[in-house]
Protein backbone atom coordinates (compact mmCIF):
# COMPACT_ATOMS: atom_id res chain seq x y z
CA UNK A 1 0.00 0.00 0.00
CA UNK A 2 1.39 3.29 -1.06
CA UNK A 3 2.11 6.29 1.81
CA UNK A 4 -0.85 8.13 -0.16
CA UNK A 5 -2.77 5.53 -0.26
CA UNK A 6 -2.63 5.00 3.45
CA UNK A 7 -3.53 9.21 3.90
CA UNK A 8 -6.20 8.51 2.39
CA UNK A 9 -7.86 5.64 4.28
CA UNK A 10 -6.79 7.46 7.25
CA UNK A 11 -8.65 10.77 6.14
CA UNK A 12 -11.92 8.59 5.40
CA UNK A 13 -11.97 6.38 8.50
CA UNK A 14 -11.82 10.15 10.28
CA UNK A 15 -14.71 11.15 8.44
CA UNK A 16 -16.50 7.91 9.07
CA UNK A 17 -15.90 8.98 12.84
CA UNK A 18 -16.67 12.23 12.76
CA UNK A 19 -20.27 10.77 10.71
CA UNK A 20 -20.82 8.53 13.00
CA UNK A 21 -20.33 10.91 16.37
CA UNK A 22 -22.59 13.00 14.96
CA UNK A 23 -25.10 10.63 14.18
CA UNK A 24 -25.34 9.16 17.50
CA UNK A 25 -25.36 12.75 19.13
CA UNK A 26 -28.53 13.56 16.88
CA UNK A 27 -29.80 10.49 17.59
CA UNK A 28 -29.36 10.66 21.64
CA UNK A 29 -30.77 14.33 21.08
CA UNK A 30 -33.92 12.86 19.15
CA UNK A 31 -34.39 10.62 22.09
CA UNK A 32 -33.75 13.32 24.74
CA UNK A 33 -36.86 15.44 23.40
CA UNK A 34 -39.79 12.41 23.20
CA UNK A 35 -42.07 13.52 26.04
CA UNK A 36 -45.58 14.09 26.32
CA UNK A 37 -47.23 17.26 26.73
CA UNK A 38 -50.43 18.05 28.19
CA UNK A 39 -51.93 21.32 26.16
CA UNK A 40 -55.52 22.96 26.81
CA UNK A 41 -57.21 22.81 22.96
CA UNK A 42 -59.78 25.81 21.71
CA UNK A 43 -62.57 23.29 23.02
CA UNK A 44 -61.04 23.74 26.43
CA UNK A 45 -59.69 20.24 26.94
CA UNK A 46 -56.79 18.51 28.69
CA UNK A 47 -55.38 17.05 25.42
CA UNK A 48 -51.55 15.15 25.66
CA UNK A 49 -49.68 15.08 22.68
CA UNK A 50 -46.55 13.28 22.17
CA UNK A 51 -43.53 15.09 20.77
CA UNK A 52 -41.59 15.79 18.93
CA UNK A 53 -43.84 16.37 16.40
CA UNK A 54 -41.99 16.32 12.77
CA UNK A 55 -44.75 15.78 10.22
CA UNK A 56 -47.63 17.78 10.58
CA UNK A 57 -51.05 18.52 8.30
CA UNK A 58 -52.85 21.46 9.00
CA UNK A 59 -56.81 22.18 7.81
CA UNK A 60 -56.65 25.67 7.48
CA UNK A 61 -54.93 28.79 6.67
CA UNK A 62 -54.44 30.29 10.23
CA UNK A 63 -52.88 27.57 11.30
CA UNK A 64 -50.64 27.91 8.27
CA UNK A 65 -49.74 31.76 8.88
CA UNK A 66 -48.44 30.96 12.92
CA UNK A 67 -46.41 27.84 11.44
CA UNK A 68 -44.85 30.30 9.07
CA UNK A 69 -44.35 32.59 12.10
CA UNK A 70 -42.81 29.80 13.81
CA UNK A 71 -40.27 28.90 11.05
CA UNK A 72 -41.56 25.49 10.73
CA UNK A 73 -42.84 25.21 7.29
CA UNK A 74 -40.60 22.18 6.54
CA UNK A 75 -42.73 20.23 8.81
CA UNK A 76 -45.91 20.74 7.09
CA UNK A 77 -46.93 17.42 4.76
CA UNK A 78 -50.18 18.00 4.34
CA UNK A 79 -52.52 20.92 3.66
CA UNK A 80 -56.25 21.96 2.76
CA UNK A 81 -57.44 22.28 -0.98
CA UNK A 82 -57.52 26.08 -0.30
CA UNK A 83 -53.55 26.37 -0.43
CA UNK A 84 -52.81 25.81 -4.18
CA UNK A 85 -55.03 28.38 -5.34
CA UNK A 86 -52.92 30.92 -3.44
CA UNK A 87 -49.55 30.03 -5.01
CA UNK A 88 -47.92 33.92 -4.86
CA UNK A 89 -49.00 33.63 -1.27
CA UNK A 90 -48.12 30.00 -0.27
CA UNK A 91 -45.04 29.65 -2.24
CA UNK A 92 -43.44 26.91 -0.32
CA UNK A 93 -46.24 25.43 0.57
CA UNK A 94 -48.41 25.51 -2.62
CA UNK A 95 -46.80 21.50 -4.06
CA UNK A 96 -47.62 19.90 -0.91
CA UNK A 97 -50.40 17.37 -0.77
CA UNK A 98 -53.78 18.19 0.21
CA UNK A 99 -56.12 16.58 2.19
CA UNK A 100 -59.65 18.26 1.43
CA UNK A 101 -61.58 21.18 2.74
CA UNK A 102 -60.87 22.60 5.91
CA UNK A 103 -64.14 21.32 7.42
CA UNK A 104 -64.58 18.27 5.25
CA UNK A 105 -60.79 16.42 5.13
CA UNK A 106 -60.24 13.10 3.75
CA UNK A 107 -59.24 10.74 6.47
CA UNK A 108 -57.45 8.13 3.64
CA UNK A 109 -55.28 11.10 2.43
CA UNK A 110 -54.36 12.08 5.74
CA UNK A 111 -53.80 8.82 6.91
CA UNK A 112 -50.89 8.16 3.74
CA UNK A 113 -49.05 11.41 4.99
CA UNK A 114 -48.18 9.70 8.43
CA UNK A 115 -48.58 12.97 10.49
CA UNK A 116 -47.57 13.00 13.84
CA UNK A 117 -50.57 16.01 14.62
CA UNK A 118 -53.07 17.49 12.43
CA UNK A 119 -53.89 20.99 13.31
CA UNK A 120 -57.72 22.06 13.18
CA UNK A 121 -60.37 24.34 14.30
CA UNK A 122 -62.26 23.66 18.01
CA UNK A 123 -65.44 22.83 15.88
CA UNK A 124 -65.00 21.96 12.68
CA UNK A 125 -64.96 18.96 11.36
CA UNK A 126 -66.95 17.45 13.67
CA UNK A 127 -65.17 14.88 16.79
CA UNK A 128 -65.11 12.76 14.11
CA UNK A 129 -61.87 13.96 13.03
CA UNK A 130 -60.34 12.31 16.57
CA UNK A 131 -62.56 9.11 15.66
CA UNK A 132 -61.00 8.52 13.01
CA UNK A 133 -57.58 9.44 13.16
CA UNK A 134 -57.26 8.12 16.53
CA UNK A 135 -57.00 4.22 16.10
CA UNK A 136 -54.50 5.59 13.29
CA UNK A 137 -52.04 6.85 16.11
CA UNK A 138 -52.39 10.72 14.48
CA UNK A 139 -52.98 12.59 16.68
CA UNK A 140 -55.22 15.54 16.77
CA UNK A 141 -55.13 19.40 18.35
CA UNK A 142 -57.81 22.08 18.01
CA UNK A 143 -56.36 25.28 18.11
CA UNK A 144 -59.14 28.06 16.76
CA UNK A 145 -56.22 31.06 16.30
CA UNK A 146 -58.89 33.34 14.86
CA UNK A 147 -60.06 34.17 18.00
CA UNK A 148 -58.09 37.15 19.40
CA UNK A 149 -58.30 36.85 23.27
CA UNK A 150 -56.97 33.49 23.12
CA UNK A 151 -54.96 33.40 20.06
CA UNK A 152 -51.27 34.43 21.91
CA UNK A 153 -52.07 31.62 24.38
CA UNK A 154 -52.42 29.27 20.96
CA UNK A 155 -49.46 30.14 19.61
CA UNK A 156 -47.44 29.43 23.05
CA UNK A 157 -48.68 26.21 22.94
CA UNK A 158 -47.78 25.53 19.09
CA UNK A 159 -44.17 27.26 19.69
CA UNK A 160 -44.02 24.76 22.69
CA UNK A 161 -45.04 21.73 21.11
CA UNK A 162 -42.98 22.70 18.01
CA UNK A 163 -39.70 23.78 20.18
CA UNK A 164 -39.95 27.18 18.42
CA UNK A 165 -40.52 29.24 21.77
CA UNK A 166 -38.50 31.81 20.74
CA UNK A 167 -40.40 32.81 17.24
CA UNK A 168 -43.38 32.43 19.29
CA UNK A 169 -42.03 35.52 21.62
CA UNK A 170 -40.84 37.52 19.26
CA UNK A 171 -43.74 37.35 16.78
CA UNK A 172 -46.40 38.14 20.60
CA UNK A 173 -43.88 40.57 21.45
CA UNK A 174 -44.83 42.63 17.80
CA UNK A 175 -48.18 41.68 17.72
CA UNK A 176 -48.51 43.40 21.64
CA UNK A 177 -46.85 46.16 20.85
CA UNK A 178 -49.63 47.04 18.18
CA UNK A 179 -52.40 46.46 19.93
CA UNK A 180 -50.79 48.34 22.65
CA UNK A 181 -50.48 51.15 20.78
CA UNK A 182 -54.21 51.14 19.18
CA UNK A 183 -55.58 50.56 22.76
CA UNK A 184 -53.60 53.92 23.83
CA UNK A 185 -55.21 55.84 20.76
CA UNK A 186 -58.99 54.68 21.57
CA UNK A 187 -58.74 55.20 24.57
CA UNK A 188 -58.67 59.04 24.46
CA UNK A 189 -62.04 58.63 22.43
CA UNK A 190 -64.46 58.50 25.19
CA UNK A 191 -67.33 57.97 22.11
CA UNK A 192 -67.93 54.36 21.39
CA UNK A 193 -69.42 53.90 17.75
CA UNK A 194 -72.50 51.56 17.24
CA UNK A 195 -71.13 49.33 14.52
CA UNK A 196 -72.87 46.71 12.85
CA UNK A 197 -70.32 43.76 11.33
CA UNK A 198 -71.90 41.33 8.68
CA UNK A 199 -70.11 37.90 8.05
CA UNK A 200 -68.93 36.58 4.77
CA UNK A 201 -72.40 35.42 4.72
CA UNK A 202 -75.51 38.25 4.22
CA UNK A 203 -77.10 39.29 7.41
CA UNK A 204 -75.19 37.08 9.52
CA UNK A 205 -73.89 39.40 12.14
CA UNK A 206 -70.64 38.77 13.42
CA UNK A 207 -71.89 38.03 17.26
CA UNK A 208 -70.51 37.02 20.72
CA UNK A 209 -67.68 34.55 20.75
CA UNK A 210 -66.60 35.01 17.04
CA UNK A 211 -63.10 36.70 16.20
CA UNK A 212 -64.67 39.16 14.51
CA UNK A 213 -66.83 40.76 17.54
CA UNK A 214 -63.13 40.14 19.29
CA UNK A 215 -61.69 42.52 17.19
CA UNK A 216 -64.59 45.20 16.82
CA UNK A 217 -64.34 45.22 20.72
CA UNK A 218 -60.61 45.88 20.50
CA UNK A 219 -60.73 48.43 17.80
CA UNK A 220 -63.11 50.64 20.43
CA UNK A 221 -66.54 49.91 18.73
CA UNK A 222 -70.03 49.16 20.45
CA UNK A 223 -71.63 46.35 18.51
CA UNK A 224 -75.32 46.19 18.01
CA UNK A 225 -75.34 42.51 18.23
CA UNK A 226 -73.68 42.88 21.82
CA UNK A 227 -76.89 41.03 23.52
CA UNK A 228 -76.84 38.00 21.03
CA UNK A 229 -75.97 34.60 22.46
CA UNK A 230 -74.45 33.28 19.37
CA UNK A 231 -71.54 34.09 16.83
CA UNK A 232 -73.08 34.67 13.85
CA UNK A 233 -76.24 35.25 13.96
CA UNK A 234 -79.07 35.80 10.96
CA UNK A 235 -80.52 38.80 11.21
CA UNK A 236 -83.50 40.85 9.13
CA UNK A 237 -82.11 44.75 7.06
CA UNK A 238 -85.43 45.81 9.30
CA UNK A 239 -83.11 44.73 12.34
CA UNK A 240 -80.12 46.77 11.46
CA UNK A 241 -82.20 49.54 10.22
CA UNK A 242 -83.51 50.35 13.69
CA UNK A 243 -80.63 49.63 15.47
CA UNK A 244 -78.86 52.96 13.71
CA UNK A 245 -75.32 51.86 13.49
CA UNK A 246 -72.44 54.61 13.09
CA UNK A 247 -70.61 52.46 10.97
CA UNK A 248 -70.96 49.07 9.38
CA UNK A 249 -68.27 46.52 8.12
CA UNK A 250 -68.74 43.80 5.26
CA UNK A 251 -66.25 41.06 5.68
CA UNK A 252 -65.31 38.62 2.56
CA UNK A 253 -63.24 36.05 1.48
CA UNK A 254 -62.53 36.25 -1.91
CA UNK A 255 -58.95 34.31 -1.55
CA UNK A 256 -57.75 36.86 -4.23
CA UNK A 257 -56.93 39.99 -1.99
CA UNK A 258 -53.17 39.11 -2.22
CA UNK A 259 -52.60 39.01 -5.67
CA UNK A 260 -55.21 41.54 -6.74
CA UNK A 261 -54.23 45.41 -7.39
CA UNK A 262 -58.00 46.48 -8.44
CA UNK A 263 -60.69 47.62 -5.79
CA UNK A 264 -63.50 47.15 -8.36
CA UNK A 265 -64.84 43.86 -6.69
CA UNK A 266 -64.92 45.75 -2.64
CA UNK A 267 -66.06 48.52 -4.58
CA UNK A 268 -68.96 46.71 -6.05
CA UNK A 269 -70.17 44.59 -2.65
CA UNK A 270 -70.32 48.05 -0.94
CA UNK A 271 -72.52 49.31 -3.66
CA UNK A 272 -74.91 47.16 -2.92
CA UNK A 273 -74.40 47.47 0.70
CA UNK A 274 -75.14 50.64 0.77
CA UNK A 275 -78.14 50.00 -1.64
CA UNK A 276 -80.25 47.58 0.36
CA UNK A 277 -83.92 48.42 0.59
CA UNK A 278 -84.36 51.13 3.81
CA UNK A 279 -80.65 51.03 4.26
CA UNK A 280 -79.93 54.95 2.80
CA UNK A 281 -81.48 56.31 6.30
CA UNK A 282 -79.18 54.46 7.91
CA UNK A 283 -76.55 56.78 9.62
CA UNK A 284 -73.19 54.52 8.67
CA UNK A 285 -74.48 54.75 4.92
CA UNK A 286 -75.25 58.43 5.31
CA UNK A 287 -71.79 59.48 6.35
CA UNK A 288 -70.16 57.21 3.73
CA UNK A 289 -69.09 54.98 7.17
CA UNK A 290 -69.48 51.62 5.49
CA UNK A 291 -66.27 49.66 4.58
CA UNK A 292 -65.31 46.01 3.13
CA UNK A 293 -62.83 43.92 4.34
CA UNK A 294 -61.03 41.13 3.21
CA UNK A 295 -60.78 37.96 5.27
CA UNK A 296 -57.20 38.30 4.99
CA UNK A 297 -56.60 40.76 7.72
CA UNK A 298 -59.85 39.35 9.86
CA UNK A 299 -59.07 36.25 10.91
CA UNK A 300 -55.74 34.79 12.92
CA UNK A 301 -53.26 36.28 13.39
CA UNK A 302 -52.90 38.63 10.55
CA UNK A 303 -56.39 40.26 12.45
CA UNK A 304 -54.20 42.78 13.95
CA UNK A 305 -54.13 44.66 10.67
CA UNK A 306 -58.19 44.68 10.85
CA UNK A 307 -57.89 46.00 14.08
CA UNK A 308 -55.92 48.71 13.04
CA UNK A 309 -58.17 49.43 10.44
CA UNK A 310 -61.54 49.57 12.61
CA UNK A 311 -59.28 51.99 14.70
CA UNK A 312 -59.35 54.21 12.18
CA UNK A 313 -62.26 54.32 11.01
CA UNK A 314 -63.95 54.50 14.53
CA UNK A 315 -61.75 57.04 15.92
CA UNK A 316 -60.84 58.83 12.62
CA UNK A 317 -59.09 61.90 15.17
CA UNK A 318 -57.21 60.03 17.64
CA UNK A 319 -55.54 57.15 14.84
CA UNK A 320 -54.92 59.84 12.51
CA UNK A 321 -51.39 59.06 12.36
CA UNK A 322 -52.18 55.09 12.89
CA UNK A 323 -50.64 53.39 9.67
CA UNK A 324 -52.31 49.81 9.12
CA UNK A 325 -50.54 49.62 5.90
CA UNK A 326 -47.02 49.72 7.60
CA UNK A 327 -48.41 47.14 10.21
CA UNK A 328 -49.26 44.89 7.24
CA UNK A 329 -45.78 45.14 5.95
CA UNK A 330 -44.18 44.27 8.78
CA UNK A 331 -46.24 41.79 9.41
CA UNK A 332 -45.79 40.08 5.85
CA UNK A 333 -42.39 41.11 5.32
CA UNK A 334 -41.19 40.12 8.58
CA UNK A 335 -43.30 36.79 9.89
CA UNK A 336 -44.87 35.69 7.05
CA UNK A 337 -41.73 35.80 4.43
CA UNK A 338 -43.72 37.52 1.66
CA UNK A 339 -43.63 41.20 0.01
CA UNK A 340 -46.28 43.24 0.69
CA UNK A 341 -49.02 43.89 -2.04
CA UNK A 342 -53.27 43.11 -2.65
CA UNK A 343 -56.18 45.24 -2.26
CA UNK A 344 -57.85 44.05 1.19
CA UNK A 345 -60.30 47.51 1.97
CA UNK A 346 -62.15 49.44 0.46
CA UNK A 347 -62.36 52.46 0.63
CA UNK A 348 -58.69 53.08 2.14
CA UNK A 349 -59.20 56.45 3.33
CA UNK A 350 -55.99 58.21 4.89
């Protein structure tokens, strides 16, 4: 055997050792972090859930933005059928299997994934979801995210389970800041505005216990459907009409706000808003107070936008200088990974 011969299986059986160190050190580190943790779901269970969790399939898109805060798209396997339809928005994510609608999944094509949790909303789908899965061994956690009093507490438990407790602070360290700040503006308003807020659906007011009378509440608004016991509940144009609201708020989900650069289509639902039989002796309508907001900045945790946007518009004085366009930036720019661009109110008055 030649002297350079002999370097050479002497540099490889280094290697080899080096490999093999590190292998065992991952390894032994793998095996350090198996535990069980016991988390309180949106349903307001005592649920455990065995970590670490390395494949995951979430049902919906707000569980998808705080895994993106989190840095921990690479564990995602599986998604709803929403996510390809958003591909300048979901980039990395828009190739990855799906498993069906966010309230209807396919058990057999989450089952082929292998996930170690699937991430879902406190009701829907149905406890057949755990049924189901469970015999599988995939496990199951309900976290809602869309709801803004308990949302932070959500995403401390996600940053937990996913060891990603430090993008969890940072990200609830922004997001307090802002609402912070829009608290301190309001609350040298001493004027509450009656606002009336109207789900994706018509006449379905956004009530008690939904994340959009959360944030209403937040921005410093009174809502008319205060005294309703459930979260969205159908109500009659005769019912708004006598209940006089200052301002009213349309939400929709078009799933096109991101890539779209034309108000035409807000512009058109508040047209006919604002034309509704009765509804021109309504006050909102005759002060021009009636806006349309995308679902994108009303729901999880992106809400904080469309809380600084009811600010504004229900203290137009005291959030003069309040700039939900910069808090969007930030908050696409710097948790979500993406540039900043879409059309998500209309009007956007400065």
């Amino acid at each position: 055997m030649t002297t350079e011969l002999r370097k050479t299986n002497v540099t490889l059986n280094k290697v080899l050792s080096i490999l093999l160190i590190l292998l065992c050190t991952v390894s032994g580190r793998l095996k350090a972090k198996a535990t069980t943790q016991i988390v309180v779901d949106a349903r307001g269970r005592s649920v455990q859930i065995h970590c670490p969790i390395r494949r995951l399939v979430s049902l919906n898109e707000d569980s998808l933005e705080v895994i993106r805060i989190l840095h921990a798209q690479n564990l995602v396997v599986g998604v709803d059928n929403r996510i390809p339809g958003r591909p300048f928005f979901w980039p990395v994510l828009k190739n990855r299997p799906t498993v069906g609608k966010w309230n209807e999944p396919s058990y057999e094509r989450i089952a082929i994934l292998h996930p170690d949790l699937v991430l879902s909303y406190g009701n829907r789908p149905g406890l057949e979801l755990e049924k189901k899965l469970g015999p599988l061994g995939i496990q199951v956690l309900r976290l809602d995210f869309y709801k803004m009093l308990s949302m932070p507490r959500e995403i401390k438990t996600l940053g937990m389970l996913l060891n990603r407790e430090r993008e969890a602070e940072i990200f609830l360290k922004w997001y307090h800041r802002k609402l912070d700040l829009i608290q301190d503006l309001i609350k040298k308003d001493p004027h509450q505005p009656r606002i009336y807020l109207e789900s994706y659906s018509n006449y379905h007011a956004l009530g008690p216990s939904s994340g959009g009378y959360e944030m209403g509440v937040l921005a410093g608004g009174q809502n008319i459907a205060s005294h309703l016991s459930i979260p969205y509940p159908e109500v009659t144009p005769e019912w708004v009409l006598t209940r006089n609201p200052d301002v009213i708020i349309k939400t929709v989900s078009s799933m096109a706000a991101y890539r779209s650069g034309n108000p035409e289509t807000l512009r058109k639902i508040r047209d006919r808003i604002i034309h509704r039989p009765g509804w021109r002796n309504i006050r909102a309508v005759k002060t021009g107070r009636v806006y349309v907001m995308e679902s994108d900045i009303c729901a999880g945790p992106s809400a904080i936008i469309g809380i600084a946007y009811m600010a504004k518009w229900f203290h137009p004085r005291q959030c003069s200088d309040l700039n939900p366009e910069e808090i969007h930036r930030q908050y696409l720019e710097q948790f979500q990974g993406v540039a900043y661009r879409g059309i998500y109110v209309y009007p956007n008055e400065h």
